[in-house]
C-alpha atoms as a PDB file:
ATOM      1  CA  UNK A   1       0.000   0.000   0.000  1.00  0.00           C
ATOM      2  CA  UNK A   2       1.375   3.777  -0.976  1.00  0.00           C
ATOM      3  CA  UNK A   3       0.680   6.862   1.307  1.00  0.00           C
ATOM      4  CA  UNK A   4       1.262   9.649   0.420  1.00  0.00           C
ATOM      5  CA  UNK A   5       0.580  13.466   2.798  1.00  0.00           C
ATOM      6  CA  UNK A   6       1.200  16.903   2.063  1.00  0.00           C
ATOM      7  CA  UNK A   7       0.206  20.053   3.615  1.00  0.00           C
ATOM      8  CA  UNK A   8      -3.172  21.671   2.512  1.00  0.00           C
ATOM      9  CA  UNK A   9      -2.776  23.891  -0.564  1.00  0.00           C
ATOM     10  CA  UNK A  10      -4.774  26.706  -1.500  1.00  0.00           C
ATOM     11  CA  UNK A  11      -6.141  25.931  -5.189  1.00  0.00           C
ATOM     12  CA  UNK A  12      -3.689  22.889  -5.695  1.00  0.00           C
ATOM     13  CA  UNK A  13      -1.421  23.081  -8.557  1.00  0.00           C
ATOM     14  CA  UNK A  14      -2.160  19.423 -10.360  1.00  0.00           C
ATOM     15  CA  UNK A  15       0.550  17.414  -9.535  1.00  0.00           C
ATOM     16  CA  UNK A  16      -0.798  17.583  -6.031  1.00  0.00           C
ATOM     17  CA  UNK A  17      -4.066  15.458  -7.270  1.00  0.00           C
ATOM     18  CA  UNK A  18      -1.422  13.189  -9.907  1.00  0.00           C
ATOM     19  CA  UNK A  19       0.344  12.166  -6.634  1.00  0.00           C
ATOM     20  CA  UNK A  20      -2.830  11.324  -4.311  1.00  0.00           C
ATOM     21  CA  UNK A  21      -4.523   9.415  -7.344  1.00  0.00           C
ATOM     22  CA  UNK A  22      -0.603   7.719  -7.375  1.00  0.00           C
ATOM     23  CA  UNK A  23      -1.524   6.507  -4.380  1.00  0.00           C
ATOM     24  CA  UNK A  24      -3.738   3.931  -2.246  1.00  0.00           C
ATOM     25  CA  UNK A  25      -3.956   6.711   0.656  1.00  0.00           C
ATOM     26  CA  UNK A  26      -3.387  10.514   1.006  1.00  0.00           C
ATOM     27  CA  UNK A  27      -3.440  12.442   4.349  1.00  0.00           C
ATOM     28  CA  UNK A  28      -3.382  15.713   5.071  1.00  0.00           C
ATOM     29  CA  UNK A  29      -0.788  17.203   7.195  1.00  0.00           C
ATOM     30  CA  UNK A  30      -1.510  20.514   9.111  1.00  0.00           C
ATOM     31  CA  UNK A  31       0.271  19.609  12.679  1.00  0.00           C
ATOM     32  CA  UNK A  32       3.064  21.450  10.906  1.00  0.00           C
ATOM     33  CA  UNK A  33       5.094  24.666  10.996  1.00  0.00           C
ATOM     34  CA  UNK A  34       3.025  27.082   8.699  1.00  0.00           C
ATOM     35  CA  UNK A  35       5.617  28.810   6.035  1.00  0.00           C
ATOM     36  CA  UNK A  36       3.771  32.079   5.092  1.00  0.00           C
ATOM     37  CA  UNK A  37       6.149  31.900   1.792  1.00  0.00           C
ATOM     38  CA  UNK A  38       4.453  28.380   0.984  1.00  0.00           C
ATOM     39  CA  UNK A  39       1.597  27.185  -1.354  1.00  0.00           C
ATOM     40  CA  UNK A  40      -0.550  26.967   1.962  1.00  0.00           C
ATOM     41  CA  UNK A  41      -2.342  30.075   1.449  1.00  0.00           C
ATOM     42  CA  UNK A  42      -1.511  31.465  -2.337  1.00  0.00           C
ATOM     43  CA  UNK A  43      -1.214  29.958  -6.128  1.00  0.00           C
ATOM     44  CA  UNK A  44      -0.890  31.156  -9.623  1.00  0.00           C
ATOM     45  CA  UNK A  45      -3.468  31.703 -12.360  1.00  0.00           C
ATOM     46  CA  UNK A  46      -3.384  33.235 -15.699  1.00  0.00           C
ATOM     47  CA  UNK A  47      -3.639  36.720 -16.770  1.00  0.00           C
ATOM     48  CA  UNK A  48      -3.128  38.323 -19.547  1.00  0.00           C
ATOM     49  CA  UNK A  49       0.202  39.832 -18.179  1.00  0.00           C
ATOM     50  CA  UNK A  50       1.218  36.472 -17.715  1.00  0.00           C
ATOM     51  CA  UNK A  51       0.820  34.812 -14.183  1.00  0.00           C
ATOM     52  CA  UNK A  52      -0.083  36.018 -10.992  1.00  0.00           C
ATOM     53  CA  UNK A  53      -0.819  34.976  -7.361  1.00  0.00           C
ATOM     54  CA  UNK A  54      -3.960  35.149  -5.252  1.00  0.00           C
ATOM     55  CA  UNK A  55      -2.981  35.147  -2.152  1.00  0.00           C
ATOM     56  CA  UNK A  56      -4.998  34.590   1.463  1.00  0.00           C
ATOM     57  CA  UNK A  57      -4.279  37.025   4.149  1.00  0.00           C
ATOM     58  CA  UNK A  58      -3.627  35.301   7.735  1.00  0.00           C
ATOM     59  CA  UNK A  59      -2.432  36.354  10.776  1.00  0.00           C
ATOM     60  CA  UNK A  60       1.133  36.277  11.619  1.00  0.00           C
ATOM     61  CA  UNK A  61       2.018  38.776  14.165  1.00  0.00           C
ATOM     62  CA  UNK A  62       3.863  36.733  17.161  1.00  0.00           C
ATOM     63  CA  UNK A  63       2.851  33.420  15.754  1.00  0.00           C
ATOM     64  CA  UNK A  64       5.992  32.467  14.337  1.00  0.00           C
ATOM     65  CA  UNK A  65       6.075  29.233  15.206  1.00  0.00           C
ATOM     66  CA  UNK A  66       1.780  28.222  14.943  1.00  0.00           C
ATOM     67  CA  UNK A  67       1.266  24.913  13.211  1.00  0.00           C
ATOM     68  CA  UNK A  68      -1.214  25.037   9.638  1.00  0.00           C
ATOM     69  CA  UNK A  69      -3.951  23.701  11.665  1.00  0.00           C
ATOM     70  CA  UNK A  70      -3.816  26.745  14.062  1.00  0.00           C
ATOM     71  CA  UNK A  71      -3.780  29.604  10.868  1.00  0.00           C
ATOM     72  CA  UNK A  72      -6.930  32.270  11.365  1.00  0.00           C
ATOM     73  CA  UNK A  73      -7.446  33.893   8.049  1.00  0.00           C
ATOM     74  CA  UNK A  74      -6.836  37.459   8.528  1.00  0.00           C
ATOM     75  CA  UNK A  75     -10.683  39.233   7.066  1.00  0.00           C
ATOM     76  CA  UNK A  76     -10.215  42.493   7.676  1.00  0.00           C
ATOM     77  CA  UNK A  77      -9.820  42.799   3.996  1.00  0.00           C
ATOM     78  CA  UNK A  78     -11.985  41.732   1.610  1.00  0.00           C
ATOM     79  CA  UNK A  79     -10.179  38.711   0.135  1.00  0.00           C
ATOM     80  CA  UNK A  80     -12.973  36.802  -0.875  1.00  0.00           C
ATOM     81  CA  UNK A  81     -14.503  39.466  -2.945  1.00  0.00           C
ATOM     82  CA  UNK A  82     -11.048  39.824  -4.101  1.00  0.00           C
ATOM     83  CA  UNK A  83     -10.443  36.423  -5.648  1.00  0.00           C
ATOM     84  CA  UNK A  84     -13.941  36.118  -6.896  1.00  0.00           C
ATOM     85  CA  UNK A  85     -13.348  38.740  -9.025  1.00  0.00           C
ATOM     86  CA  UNK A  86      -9.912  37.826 -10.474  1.00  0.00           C
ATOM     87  CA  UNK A  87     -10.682  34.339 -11.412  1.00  0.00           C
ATOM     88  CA  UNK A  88     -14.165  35.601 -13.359  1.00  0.00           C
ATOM     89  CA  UNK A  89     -11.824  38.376 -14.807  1.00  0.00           C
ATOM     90  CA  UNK A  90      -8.816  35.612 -15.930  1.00  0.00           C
ATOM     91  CA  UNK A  91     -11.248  32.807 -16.986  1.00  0.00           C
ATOM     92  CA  UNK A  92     -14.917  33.839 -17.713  1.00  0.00           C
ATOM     93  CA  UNK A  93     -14.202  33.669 -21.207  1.00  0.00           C
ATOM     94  CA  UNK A  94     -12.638  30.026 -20.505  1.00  0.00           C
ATOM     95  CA  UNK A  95     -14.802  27.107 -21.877  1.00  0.00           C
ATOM     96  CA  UNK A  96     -15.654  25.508 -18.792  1.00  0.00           C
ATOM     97  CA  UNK A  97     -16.200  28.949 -16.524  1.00  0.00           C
ATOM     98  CA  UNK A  98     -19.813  28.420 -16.324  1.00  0.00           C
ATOM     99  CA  UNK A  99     -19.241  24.632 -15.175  1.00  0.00           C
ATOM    100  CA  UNK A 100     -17.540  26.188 -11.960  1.00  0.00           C
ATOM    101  CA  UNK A 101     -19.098  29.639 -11.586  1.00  0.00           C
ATOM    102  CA  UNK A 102     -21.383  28.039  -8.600  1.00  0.00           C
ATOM    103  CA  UNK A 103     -18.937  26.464  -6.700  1.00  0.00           C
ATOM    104  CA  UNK A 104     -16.775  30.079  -6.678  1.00  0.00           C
ATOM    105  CA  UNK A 105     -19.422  32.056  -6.146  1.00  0.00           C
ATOM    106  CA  UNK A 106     -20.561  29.828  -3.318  1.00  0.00           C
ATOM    107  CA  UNK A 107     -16.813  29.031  -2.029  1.00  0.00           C
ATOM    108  CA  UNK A 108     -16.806  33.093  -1.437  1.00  0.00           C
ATOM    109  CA  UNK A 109     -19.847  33.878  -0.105  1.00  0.00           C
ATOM    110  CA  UNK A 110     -18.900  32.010   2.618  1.00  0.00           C
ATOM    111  CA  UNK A 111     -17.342  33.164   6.111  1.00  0.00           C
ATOM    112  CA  UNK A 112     -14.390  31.411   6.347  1.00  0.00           C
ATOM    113  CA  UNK A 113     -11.622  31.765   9.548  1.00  0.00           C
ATOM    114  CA  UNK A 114      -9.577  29.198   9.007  1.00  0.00           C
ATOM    115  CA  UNK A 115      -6.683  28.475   6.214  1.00  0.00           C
ATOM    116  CA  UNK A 116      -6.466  24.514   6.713  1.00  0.00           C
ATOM    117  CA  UNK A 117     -10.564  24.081   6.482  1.00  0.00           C
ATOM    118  CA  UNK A 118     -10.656  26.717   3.672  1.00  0.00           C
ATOM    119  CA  UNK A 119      -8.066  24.320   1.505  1.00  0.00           C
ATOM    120  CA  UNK A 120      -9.149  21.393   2.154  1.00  0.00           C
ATOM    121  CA  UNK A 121     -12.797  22.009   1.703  1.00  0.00           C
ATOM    122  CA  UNK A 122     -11.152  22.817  -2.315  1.00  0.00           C
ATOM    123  CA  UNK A 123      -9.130  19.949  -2.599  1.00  0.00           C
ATOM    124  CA  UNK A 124     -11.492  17.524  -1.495  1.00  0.00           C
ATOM    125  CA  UNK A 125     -14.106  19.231  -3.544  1.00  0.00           C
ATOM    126  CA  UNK A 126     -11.877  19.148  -6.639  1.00  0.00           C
ATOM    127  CA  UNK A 127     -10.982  15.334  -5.606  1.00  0.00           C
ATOM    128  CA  UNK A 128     -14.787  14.543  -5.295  1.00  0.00           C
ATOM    129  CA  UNK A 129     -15.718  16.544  -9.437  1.00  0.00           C
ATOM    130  CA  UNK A 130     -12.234  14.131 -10.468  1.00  0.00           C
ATOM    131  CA  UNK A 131     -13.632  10.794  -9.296  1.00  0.00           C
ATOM    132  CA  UNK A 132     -10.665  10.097  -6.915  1.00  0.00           C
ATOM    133  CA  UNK A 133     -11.671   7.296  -4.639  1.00  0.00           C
ATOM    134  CA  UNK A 134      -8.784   7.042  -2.252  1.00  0.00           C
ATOM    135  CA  UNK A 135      -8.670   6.622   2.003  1.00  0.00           C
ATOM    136  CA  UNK A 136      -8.088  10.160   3.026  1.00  0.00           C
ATOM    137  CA  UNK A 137      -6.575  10.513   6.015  1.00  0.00           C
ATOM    138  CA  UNK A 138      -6.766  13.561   8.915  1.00  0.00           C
ATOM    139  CA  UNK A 139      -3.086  14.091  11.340  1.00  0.00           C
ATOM    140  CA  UNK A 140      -4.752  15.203  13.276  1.00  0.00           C
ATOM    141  CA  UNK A 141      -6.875  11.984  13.707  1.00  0.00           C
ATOM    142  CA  UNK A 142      -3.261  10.377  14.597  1.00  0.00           C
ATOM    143  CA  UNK A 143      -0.590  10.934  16.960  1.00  0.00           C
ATOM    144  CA  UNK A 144       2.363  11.059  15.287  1.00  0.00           C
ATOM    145  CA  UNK A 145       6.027  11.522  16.548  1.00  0.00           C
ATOM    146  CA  UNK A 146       9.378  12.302  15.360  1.00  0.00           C
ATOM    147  CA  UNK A 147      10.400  15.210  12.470  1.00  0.00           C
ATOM    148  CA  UNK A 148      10.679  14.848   8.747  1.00  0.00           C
ATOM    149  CA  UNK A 149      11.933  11.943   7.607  1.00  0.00           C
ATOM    150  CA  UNK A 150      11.062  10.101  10.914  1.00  0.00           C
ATOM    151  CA  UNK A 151       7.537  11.346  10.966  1.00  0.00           C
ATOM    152  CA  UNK A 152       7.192  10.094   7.322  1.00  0.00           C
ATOM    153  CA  UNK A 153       8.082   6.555   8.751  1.00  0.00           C
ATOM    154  CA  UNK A 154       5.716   7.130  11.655  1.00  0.00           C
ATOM    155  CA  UNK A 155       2.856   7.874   9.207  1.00  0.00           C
ATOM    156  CA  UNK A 156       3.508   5.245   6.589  1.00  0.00           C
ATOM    157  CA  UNK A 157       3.321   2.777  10.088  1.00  0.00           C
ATOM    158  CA  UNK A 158       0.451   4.074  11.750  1.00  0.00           C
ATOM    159  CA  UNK A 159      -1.639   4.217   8.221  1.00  0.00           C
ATOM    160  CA  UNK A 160      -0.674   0.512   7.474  1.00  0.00           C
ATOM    161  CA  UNK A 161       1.473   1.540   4.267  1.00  0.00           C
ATOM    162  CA  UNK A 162       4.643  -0.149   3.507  1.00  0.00           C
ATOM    163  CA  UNK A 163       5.716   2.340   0.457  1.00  0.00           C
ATOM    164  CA  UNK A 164       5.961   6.427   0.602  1.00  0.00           C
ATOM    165  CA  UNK A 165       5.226   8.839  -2.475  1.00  0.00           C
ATOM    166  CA  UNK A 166       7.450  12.212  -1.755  1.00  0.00           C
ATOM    167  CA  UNK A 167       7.221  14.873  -4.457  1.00  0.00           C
ATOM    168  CA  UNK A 168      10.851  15.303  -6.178  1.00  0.00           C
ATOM    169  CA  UNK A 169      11.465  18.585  -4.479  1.00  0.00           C
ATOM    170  CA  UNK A 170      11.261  16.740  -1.245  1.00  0.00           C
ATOM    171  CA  UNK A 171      14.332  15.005  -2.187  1.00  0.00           C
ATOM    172  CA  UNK A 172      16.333  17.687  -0.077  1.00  0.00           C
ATOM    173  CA  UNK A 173      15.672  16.384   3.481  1.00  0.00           C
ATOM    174  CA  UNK A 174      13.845  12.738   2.569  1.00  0.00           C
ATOM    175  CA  UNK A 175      16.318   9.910   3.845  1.00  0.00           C
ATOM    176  CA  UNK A 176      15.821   7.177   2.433  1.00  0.00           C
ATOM    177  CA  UNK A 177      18.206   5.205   4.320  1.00  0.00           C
ATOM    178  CA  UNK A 178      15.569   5.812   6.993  1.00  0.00           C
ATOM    179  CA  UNK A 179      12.789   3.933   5.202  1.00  0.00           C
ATOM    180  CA  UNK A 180      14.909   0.876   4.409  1.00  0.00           C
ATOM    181  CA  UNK A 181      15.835   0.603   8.506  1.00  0.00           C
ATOM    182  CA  UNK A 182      12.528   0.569   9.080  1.00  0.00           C
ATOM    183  CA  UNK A 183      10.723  -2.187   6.768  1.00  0.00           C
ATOM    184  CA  UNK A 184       9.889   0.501   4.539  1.00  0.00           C
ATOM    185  CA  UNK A 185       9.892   1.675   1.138  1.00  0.00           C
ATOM    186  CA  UNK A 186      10.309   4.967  -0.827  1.00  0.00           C
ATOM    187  CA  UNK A 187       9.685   6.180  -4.274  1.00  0.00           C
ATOM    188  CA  UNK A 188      10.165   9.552  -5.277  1.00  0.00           C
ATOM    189  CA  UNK A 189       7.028  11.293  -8.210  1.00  0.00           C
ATOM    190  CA  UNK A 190       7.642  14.117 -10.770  1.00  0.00           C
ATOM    191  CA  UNK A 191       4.602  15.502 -12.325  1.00  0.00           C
ATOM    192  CA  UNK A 192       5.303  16.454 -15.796  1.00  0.00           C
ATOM    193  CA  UNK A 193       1.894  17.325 -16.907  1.00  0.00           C
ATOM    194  CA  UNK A 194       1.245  17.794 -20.491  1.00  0.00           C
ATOM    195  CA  UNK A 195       1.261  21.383 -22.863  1.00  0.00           C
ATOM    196  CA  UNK A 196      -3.240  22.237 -22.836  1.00  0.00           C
ATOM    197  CA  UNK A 197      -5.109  25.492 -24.506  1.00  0.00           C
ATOM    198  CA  UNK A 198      -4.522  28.281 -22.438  1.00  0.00           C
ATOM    199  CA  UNK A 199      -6.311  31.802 -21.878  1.00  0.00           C
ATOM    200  CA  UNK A 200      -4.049  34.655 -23.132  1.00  0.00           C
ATOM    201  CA  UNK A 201      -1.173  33.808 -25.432  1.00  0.00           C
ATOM    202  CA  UNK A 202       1.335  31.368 -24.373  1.00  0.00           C
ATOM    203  CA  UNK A 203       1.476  28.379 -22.259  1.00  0.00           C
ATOM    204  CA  UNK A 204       2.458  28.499 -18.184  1.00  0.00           C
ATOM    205  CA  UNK A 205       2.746  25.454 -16.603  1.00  0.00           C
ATOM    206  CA  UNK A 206       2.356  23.813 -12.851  1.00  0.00           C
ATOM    207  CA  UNK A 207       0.042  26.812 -12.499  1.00  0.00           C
ATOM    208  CA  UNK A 208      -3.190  25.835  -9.954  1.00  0.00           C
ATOM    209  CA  UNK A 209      -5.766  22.617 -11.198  1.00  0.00           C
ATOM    210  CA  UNK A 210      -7.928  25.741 -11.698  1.00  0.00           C
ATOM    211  CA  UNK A 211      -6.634  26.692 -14.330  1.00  0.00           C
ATOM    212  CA  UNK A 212      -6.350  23.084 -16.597  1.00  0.00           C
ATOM    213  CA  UNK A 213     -10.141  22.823 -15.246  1.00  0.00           C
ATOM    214  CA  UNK A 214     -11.380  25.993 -16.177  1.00  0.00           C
ATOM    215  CA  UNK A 215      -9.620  25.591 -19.633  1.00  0.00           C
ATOM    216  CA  UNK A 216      -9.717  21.722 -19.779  1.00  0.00           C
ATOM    217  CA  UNK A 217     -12.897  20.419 -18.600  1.00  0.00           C
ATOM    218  CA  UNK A 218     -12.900  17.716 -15.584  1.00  0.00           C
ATOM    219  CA  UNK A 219     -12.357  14.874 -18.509  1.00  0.00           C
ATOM    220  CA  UNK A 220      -9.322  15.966 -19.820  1.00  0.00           C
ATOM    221  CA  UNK A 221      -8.254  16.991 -16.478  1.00  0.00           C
ATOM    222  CA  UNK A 222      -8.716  13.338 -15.382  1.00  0.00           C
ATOM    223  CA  UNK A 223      -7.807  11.904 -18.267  1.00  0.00           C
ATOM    224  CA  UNK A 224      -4.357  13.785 -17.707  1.00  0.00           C
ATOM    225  CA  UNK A 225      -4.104  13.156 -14.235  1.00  0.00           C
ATOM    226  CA  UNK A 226      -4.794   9.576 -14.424  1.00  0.00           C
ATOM    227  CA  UNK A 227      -1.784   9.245 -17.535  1.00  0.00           C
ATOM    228  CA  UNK A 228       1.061   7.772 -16.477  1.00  0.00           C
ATOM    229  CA  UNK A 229       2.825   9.069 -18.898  1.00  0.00           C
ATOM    230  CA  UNK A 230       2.430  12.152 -17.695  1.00  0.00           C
ATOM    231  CA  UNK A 231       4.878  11.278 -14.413  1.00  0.00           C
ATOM    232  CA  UNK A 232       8.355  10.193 -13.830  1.00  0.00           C
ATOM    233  CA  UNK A 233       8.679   8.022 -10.641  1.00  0.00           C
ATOM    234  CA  UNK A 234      12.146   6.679  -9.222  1.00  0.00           C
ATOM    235  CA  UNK A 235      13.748   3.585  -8.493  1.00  0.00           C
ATOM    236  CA  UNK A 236      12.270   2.214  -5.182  1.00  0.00           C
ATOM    237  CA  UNK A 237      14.376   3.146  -2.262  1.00  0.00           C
ATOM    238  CA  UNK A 238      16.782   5.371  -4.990  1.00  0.00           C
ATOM    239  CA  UNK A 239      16.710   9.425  -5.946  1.00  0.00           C
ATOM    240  CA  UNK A 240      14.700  10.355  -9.200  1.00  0.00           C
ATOM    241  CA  UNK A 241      18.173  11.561 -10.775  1.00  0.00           C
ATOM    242  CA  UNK A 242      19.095   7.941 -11.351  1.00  0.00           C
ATOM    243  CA  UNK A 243      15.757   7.052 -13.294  1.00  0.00           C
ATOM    244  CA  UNK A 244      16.715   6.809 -17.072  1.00  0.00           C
END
């Protein structure tokens, strides 16, 4: 069995989705340090300047060290308004706007305080429209110990997994060595993704699933998500580099 976890995103890019439908389970993890310079509260869509973020507010002021879980969106700006506007701006014209109109429109209307609820209400939302049926799993519904590559190990154990999926830019602090003195196994995932029909001239890639839905359709957003093809994995137990 293959777990996979990664800290709620706001508006997933969609290599985040390729590596939970990768796998046999997915959890969330939000009993970790929040990094204000993270995907956790921003991503990119597509203007006609090119890219551009849109960006939650949250309160940081003398919580440098709160965990994801803990993060209060900060509403004394109107946010929600804010990104409501810029993605019917960017993508009205889009061919499958209209498909998603009612899910914006209803995602900001509501009152929302918290950044991990907020993201994962969107991911599982966007998981549910993709047909992913895969075990997703809650930290906080666990009590897990150790850090990084030790709390991997601790996750893969408690959620009765004997393989881990790491993105390739986890390779950095993932030791693998780890894994294999505990039972375990390790593959690294690169999503590659595949060139689609953008808004606005030019293609930008690993921007947020928004965008290849909005553009794409839920089909071929599947359909791409589900290709193979459209991933490089590694070598159990070795780094991507060495996968030919």
């Amino acid at each position: 069995m293959i777990l996979s976890g990664h800290q709620p995103n706001y508006w997933p890019y969609a290599g985040l989705f390729g590596k939970i439908i990768m796998s046999d389970k997915f959890m969330y993890v939000a009993d970790v340090q929040f990094d204000k310079k993270s995907w956790q509260n921003r991503n990119r869509i597509k203007t006609a300047n090119g890219w551009t973020y849109i960006t939650v507010p949250v309160l940081t002021k003398d919580k440098f060290d709160q965990k994801i879980s803990d993060v209060e969106i900060n509403n004394t700006t109107n946010w929600r308004d804010k990104h409501r506007k810029s993605i019917e701006l960017n993508y009205k014209k889009s061919p499958y706007y209209n498909e998603y109109r009612d899910f914006i429109d209803d995602l900001y209307s509501k009152s929302w305080f918290s950044l991990c609820e907020l993201d994962i209400y969107i991911t599982n939302f966007i998981l549910d429209e993709l047909c992913v049926k895969k075990d997703i799993l809650y930290d906080k519904d666990y009590e897990f110990t150790g850090a990084k590559t030790a709390r991997l190990v601790n996750m893969c154990k408690q959620a009765k997994c004997d393989t881990y999926l790491s993105n390739k830019g986890s390779q950095e602090y993932v030791d693998i060595d780890c894994f294999i003195e505990s039972g375990l196994n390790h593959r690294f995932v690169e999503y590659l993704g595949t060139e689609y029909k953008q808004q606005y001239h030019g293609f930008v890639s690993h921007l947020s699933v928004l965008d290849l839905l909005m553009n794409c359709g839920k089909d071929v957003t599947k359909d791409t998500l589900f290709d193979r093809g459209n991933y490089v994995f590694s070598e159990i137990n070795k780094a991507i580099e060495e996968v030919k």
